[in-house]
PDB file of N, CA and C in Angstrom:
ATOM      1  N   UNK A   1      -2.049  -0.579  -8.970  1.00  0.00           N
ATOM      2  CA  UNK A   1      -1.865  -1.625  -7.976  1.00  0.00           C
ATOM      3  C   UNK A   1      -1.545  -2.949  -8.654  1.00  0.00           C
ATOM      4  N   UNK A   2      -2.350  -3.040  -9.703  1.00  0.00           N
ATOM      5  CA  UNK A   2      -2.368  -4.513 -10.216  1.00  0.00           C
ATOM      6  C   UNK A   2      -0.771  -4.157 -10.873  1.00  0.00           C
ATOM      7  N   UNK A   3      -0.234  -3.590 -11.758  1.00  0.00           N
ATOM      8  CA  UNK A   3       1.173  -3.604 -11.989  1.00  0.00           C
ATOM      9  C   UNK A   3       2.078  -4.052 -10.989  1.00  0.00           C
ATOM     10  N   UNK A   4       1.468  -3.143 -10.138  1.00  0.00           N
ATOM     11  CA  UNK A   4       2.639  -3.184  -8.605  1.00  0.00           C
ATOM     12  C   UNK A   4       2.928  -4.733  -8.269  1.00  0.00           C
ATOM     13  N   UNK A   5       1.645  -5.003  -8.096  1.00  0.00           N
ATOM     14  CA  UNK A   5       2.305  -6.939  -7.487  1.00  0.00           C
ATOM     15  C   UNK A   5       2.738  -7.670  -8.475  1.00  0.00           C
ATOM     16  N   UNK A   6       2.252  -7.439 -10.272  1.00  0.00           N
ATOM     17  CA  UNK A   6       2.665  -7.715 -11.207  1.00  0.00           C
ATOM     18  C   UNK A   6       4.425  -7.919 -10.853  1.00  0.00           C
ATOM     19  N   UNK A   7       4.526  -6.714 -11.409  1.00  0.00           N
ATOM     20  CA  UNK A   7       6.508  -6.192 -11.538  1.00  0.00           C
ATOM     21  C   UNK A   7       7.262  -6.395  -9.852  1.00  0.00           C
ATOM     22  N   UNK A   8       6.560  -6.764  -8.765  1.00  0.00           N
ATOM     23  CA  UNK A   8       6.877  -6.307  -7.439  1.00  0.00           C
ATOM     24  C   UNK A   8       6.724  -7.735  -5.948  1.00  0.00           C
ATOM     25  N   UNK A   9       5.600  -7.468  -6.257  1.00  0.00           N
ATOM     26  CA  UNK A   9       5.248  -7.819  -4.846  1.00  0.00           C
ATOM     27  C   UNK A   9       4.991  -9.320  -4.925  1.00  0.00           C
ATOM     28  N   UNK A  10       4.756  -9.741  -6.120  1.00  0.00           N
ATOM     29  CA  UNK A  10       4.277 -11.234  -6.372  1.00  0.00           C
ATOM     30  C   UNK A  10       4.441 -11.926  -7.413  1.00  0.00           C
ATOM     31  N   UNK A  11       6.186 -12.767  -7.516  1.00  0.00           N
ATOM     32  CA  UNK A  11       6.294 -12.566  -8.407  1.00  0.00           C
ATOM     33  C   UNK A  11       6.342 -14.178  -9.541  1.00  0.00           C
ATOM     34  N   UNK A  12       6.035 -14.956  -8.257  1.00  0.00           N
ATOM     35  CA  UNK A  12       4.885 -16.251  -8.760  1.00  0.00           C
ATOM     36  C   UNK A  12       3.761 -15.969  -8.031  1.00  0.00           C
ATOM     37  N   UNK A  13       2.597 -16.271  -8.501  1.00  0.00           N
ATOM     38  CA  UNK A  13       1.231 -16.143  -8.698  1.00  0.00           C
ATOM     39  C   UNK A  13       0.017 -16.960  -9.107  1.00  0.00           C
ATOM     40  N   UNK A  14      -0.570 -17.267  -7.955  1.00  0.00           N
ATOM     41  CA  UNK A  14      -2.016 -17.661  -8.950  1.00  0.00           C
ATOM     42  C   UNK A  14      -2.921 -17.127  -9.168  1.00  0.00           C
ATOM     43  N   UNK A  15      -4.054 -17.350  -9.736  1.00  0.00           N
ATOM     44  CA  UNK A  15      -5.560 -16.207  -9.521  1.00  0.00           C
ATOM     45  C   UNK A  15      -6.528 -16.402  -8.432  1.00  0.00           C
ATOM     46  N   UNK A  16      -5.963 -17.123  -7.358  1.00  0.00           N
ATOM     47  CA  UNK A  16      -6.532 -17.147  -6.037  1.00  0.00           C
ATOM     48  C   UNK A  16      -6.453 -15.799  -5.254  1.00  0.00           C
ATOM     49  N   UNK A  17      -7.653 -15.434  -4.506  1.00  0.00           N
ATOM     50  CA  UNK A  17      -7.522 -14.674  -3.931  1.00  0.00           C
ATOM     51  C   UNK A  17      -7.557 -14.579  -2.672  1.00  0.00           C
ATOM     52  N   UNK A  18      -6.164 -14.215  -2.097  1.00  0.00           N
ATOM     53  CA  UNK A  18      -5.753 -14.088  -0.317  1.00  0.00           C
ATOM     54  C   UNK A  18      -5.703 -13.180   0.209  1.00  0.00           C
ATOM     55  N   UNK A  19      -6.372 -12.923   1.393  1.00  0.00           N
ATOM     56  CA  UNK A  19      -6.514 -11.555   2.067  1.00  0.00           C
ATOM     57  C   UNK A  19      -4.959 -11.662   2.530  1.00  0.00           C
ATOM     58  N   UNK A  20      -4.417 -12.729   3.058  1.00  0.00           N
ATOM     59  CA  UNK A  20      -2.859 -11.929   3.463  1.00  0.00           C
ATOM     60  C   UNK A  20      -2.145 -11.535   2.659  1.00  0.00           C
ATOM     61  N   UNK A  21      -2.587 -11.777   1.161  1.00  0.00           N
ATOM     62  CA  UNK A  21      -1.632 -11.200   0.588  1.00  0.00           C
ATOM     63  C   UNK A  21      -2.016  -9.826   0.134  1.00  0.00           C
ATOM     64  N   UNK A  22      -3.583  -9.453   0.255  1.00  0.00           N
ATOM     65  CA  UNK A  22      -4.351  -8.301  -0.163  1.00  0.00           C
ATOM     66  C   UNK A  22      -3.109  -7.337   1.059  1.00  0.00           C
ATOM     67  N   UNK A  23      -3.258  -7.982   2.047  1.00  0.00           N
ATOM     68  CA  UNK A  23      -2.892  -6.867   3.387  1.00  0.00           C
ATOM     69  C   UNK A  23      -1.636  -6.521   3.247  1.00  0.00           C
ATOM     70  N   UNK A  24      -0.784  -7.721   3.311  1.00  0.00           N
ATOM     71  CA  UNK A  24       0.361  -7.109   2.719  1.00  0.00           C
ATOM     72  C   UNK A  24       1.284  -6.614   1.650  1.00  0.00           C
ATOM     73  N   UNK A  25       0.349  -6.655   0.160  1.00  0.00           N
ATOM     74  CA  UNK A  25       0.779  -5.659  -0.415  1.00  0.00           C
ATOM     75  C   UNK A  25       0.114  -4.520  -0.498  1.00  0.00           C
ATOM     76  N   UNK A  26      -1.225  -3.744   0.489  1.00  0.00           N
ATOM     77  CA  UNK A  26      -1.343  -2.813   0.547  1.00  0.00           C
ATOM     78  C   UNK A  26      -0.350  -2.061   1.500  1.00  0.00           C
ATOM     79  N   UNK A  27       0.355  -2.886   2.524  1.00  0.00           N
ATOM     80  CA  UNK A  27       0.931  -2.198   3.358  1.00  0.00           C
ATOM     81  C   UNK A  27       2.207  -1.947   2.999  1.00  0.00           C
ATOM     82  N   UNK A  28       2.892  -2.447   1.863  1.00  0.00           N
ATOM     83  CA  UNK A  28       3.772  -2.266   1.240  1.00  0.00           C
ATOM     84  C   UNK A  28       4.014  -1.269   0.325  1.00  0.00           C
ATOM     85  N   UNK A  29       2.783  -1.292  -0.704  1.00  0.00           N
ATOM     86  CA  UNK A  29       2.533   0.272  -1.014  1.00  0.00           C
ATOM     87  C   UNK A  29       2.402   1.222  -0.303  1.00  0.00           C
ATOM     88  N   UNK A  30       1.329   1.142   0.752  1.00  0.00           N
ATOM     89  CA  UNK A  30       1.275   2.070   1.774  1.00  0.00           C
ATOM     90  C   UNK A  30       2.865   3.174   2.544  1.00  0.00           C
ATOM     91  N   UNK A  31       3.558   1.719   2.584  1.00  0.00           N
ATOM     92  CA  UNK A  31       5.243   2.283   3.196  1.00  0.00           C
ATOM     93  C   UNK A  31       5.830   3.009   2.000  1.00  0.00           C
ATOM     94  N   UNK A  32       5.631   2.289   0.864  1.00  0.00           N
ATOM     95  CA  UNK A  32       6.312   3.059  -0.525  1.00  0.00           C
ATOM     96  C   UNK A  32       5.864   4.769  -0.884  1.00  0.00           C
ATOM     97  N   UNK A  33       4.683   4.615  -0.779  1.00  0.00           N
ATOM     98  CA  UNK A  33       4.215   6.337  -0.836  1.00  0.00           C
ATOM     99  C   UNK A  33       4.870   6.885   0.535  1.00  0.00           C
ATOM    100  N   UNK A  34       5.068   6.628   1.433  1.00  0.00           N
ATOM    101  CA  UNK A  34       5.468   7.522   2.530  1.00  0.00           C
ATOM    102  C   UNK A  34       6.796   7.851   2.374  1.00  0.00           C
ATOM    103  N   UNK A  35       7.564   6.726   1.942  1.00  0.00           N
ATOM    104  CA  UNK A  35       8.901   6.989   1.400  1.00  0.00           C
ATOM    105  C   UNK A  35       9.048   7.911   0.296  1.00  0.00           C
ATOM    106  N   UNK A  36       8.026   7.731  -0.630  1.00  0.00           N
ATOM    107  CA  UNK A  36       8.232   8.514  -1.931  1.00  0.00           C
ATOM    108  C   UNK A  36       7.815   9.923  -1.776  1.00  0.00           C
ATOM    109  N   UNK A  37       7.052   9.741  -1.333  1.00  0.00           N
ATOM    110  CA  UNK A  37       7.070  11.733  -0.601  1.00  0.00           C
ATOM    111  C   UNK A  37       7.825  11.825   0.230  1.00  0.00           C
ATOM    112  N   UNK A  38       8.828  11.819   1.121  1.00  0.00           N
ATOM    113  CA  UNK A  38       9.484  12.322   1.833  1.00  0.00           C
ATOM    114  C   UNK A  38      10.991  12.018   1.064  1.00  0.00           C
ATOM    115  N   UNK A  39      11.303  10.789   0.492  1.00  0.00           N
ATOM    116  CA  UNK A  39      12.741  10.671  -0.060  1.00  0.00           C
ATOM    117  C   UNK A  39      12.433   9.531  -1.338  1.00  0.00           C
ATOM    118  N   UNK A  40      11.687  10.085  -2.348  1.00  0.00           N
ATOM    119  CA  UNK A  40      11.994   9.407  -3.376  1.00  0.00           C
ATOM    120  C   UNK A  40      13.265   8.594  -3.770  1.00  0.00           C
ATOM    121  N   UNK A  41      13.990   9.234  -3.799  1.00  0.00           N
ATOM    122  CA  UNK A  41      14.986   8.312  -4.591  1.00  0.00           C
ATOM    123  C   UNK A  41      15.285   6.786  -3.633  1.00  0.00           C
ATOM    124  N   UNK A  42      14.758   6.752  -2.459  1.00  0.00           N
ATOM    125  CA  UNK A  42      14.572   5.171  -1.499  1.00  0.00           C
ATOM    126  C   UNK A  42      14.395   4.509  -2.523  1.00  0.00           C
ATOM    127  N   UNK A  43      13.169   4.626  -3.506  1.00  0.00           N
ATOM    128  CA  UNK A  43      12.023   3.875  -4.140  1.00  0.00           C
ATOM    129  C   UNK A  43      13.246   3.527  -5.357  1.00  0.00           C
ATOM    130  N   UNK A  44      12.945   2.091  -5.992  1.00  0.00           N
ATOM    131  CA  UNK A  44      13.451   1.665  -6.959  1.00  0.00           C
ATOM    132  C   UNK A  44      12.759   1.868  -8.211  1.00  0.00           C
ATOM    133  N   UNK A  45      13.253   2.643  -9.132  1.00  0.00           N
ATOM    134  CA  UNK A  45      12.688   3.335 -10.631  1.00  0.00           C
ATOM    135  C   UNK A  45      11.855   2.539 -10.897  1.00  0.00           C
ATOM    136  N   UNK A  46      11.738   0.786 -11.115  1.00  0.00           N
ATOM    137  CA  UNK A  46      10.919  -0.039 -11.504  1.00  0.00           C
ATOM    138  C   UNK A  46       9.593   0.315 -10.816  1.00  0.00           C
ATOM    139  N   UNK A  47       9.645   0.174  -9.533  1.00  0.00           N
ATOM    140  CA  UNK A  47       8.375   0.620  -8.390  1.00  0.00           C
ATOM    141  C   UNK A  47       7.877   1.953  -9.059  1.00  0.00           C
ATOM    142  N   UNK A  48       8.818   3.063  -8.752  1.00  0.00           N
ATOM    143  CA  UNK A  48       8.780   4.122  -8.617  1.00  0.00           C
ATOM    144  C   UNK A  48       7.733   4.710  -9.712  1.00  0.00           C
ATOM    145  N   UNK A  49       7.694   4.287 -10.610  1.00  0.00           N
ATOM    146  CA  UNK A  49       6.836   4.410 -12.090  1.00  0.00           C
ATOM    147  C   UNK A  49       5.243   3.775 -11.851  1.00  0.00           C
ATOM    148  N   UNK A  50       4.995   3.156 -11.264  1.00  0.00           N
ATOM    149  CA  UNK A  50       4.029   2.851 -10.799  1.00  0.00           C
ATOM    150  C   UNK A  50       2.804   3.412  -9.562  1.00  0.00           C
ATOM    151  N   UNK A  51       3.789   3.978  -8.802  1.00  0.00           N
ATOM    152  CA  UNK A  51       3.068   4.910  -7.273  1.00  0.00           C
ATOM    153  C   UNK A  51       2.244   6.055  -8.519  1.00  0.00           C
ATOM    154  N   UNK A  52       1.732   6.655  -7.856  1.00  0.00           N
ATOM    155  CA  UNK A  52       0.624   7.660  -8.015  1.00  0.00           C
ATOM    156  C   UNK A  52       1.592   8.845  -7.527  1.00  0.00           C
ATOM    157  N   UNK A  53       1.440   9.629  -8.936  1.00  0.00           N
ATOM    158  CA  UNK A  53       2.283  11.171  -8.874  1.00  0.00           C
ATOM    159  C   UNK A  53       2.064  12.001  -7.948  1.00  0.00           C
ATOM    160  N   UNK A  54       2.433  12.373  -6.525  1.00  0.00           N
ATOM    161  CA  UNK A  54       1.918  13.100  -5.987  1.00  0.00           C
ATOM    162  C   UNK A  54       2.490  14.738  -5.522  1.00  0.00           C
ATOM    163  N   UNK A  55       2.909  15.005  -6.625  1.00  0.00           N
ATOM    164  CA  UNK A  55       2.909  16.426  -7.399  1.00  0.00           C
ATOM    165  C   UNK A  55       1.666  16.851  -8.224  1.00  0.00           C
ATOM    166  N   UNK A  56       0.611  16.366  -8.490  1.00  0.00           N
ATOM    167  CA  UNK A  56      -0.667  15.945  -9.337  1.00  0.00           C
ATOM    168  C   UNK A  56      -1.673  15.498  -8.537  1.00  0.00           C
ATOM    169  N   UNK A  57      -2.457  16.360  -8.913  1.00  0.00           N
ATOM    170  CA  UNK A  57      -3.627  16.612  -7.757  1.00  0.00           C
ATOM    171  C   UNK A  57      -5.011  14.990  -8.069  1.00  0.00           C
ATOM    172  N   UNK A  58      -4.367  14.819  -9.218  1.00  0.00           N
ATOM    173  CA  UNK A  58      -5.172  13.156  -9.431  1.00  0.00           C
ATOM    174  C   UNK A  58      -4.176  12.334  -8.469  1.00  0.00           C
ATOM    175  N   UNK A  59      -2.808  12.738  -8.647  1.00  0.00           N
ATOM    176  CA  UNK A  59      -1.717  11.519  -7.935  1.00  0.00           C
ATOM    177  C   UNK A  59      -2.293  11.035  -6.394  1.00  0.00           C
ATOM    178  N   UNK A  60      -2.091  12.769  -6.195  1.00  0.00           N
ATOM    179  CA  UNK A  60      -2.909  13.123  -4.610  1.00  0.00           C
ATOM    180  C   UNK A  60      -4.157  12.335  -4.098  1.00  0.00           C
ATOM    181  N   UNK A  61      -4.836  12.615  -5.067  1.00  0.00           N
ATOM    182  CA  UNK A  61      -6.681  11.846  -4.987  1.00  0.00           C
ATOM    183  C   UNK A  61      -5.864  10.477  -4.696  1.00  0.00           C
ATOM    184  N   UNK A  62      -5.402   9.765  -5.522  1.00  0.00           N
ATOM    185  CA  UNK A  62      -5.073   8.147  -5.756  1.00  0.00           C
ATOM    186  C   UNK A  62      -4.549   7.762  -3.967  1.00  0.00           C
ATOM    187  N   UNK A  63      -3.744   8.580  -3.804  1.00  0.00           N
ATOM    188  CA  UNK A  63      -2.632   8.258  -2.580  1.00  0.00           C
ATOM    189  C   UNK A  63      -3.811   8.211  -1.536  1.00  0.00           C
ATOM    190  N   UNK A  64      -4.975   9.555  -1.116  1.00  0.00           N
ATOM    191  CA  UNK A  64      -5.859   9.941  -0.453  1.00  0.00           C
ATOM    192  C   UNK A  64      -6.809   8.641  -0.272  1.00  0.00           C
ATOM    193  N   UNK A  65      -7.119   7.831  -1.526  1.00  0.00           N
ATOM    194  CA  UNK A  65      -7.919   7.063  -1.394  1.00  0.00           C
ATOM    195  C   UNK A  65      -7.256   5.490  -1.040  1.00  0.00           C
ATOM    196  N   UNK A  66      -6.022   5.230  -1.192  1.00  0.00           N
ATOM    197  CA  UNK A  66      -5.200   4.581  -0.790  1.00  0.00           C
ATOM    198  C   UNK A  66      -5.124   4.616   1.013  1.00  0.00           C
ATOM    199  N   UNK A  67      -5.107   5.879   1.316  1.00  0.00           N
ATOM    200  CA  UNK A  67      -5.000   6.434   2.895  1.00  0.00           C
ATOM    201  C   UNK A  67      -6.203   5.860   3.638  1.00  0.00           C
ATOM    202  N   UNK A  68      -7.478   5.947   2.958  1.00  0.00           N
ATOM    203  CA  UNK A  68      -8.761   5.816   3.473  1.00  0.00           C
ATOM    204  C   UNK A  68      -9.021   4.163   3.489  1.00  0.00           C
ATOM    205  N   UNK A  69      -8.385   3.591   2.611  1.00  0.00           N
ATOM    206  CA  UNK A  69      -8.307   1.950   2.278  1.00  0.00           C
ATOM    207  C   UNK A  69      -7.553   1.260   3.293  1.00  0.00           C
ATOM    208  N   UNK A  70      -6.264   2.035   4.018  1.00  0.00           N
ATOM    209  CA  UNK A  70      -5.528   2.180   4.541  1.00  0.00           C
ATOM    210  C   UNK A  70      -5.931   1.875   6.057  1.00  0.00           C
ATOM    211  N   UNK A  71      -7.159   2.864   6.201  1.00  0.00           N
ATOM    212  CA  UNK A  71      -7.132   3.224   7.402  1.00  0.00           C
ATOM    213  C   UNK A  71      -8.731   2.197   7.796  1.00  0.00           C
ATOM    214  N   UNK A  72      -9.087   1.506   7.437  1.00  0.00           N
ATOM    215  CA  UNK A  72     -10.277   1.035   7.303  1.00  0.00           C
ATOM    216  C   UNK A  72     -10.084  -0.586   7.297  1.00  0.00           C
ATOM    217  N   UNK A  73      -8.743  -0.895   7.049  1.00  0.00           N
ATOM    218  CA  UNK A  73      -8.473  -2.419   6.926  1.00  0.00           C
ATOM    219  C   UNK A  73      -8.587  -2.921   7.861  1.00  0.00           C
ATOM    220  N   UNK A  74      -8.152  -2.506   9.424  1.00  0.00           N
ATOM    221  CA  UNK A  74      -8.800  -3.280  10.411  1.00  0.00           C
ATOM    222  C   UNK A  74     -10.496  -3.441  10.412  1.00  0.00           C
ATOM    223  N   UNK A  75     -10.971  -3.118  10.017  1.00  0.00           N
ATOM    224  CA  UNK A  75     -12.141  -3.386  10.001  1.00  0.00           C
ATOM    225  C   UNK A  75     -13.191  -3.926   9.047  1.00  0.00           C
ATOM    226  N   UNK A  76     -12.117  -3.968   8.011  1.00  0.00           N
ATOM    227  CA  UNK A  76     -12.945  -4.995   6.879  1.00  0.00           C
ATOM    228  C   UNK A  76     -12.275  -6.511   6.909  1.00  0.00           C
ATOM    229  N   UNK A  77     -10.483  -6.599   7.423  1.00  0.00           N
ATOM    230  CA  UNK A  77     -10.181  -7.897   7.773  1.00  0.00           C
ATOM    231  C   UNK A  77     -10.006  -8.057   9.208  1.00  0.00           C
ATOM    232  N   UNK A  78     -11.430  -7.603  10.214  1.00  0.00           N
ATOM    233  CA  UNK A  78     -11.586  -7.880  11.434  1.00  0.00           C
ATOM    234  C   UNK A  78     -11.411  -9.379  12.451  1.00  0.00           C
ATOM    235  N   UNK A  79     -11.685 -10.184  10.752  1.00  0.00           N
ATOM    236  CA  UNK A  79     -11.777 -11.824  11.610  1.00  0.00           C
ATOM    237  C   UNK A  79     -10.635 -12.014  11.691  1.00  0.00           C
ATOM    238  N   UNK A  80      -9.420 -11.725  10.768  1.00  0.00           N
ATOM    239  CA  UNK A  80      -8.182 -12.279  10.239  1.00  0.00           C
ATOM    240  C   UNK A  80      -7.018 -11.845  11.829  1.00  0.00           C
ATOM    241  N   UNK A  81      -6.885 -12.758  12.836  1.00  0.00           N
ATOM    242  CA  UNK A  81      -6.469 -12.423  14.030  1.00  0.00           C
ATOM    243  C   UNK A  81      -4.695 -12.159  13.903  1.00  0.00           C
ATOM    244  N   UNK A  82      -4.454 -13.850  13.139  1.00  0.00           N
ATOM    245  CA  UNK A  82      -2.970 -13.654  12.622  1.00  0.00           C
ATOM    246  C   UNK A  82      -2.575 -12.507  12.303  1.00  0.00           C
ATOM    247  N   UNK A  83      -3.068 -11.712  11.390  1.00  0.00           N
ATOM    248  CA  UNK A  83      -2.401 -10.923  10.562  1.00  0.00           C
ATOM    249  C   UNK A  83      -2.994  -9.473  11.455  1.00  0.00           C
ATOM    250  N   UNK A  84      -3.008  -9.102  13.069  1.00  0.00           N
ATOM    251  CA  UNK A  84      -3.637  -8.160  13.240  1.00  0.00           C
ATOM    252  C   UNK A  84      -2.412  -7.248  13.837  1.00  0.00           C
ATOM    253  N   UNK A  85      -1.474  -7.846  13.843  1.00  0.00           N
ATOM    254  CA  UNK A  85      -0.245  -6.457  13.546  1.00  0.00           C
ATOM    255  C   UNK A  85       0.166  -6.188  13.031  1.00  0.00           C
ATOM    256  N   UNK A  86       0.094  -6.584  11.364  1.00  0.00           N
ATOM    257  CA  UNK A  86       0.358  -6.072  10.299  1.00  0.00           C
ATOM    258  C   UNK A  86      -1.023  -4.734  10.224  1.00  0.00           C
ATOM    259  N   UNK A  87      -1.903  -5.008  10.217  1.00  0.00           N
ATOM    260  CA  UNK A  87      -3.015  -4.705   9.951  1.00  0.00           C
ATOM    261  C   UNK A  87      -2.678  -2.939  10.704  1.00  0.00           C
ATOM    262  N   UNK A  88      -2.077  -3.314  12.010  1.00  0.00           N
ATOM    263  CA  UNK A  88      -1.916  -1.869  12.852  1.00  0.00           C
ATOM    264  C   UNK A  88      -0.828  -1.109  12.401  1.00  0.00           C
ATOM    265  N   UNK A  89       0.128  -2.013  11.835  1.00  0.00           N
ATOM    266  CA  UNK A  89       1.165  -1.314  11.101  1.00  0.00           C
ATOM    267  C   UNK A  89       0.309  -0.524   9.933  1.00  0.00           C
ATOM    268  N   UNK A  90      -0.303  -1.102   9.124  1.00  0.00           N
ATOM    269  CA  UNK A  90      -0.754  -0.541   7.926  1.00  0.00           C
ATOM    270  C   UNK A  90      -1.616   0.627   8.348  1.00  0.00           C
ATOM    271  N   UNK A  91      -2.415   0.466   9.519  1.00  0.00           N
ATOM    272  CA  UNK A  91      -3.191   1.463  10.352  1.00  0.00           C
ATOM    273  C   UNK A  91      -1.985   2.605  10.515  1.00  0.00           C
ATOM    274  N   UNK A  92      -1.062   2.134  11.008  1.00  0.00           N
ATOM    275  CA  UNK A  92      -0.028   3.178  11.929  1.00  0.00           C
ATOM    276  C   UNK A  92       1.111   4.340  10.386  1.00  0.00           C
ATOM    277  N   UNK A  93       1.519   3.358   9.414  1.00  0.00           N
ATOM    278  CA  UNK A  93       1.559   3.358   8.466  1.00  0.00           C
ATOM    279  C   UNK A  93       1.054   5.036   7.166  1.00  0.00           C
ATOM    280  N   UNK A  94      -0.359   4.438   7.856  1.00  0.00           N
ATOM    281  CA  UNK A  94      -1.442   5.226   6.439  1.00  0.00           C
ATOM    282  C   UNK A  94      -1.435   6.841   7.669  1.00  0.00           C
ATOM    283  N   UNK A  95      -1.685   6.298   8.875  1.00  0.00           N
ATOM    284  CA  UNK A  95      -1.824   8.022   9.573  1.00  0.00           C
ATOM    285  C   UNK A  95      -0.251   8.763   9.088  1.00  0.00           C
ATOM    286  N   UNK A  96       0.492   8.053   9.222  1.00  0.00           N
ATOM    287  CA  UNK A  96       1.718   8.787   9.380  1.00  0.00           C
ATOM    288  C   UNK A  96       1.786   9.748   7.556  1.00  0.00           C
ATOM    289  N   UNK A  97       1.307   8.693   6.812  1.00  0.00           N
ATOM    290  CA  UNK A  97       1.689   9.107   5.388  1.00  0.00           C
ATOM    291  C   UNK A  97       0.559  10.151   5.151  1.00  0.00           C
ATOM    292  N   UNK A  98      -1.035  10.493   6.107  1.00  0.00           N
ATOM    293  CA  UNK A  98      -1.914  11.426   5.744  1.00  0.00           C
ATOM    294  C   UNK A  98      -1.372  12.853   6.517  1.00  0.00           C
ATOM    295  N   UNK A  99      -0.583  12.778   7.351  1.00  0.00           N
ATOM    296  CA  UNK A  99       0.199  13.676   8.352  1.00  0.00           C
ATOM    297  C   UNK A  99       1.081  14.351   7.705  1.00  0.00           C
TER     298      UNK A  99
END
């Protein structure tokens, strides 16, 4: 993950920590594994090296626990109102990619 926003998602940075940005680069990964199991080559090689192998039953675990992180965010950023359709996307998102 930390690579991912490294090389990706964030690419000025401070060491502050923002839940909108927690949310939306989980939901960004979140979309990237769904893509990458169904049509890898979407994913850009740079990214692509980074997702969790899921031909590999550790890859699998990683993605699984990603799914469960996934599916649980409405309810750990319950106060955060702005950001509560992203939040259903990432909800809507993580079912589709455990399916």
């Amino acid at each position: 993950m930390y690579s991912l926003i490294i090389t990706a998602a964030l690419p000025i940075t401070t060491n502050a920590t923002h839940d909108e940005c927690a949310i939306s680069i989980i939901r960004n990964v979140i979309d990237m594994l769904r893509k990458a199991c169904l049509k890898p080559e979407v994913i850009p090689e740079k990214l692509l090296k980074h997702l969790p192998d899921v031909r590999t039953t550790e890859g699998m675990k990683d993605v699984l626990v990603l799914c469960i992180v996934g599916r649980i965010l409405p309810v750990l950023f319950c106060r955060i109102t702005y950001k509560e359709e992203e939040l259903d996307a990432i909800s809507l998102n993580t079912a589709k990619l455990v399916r």
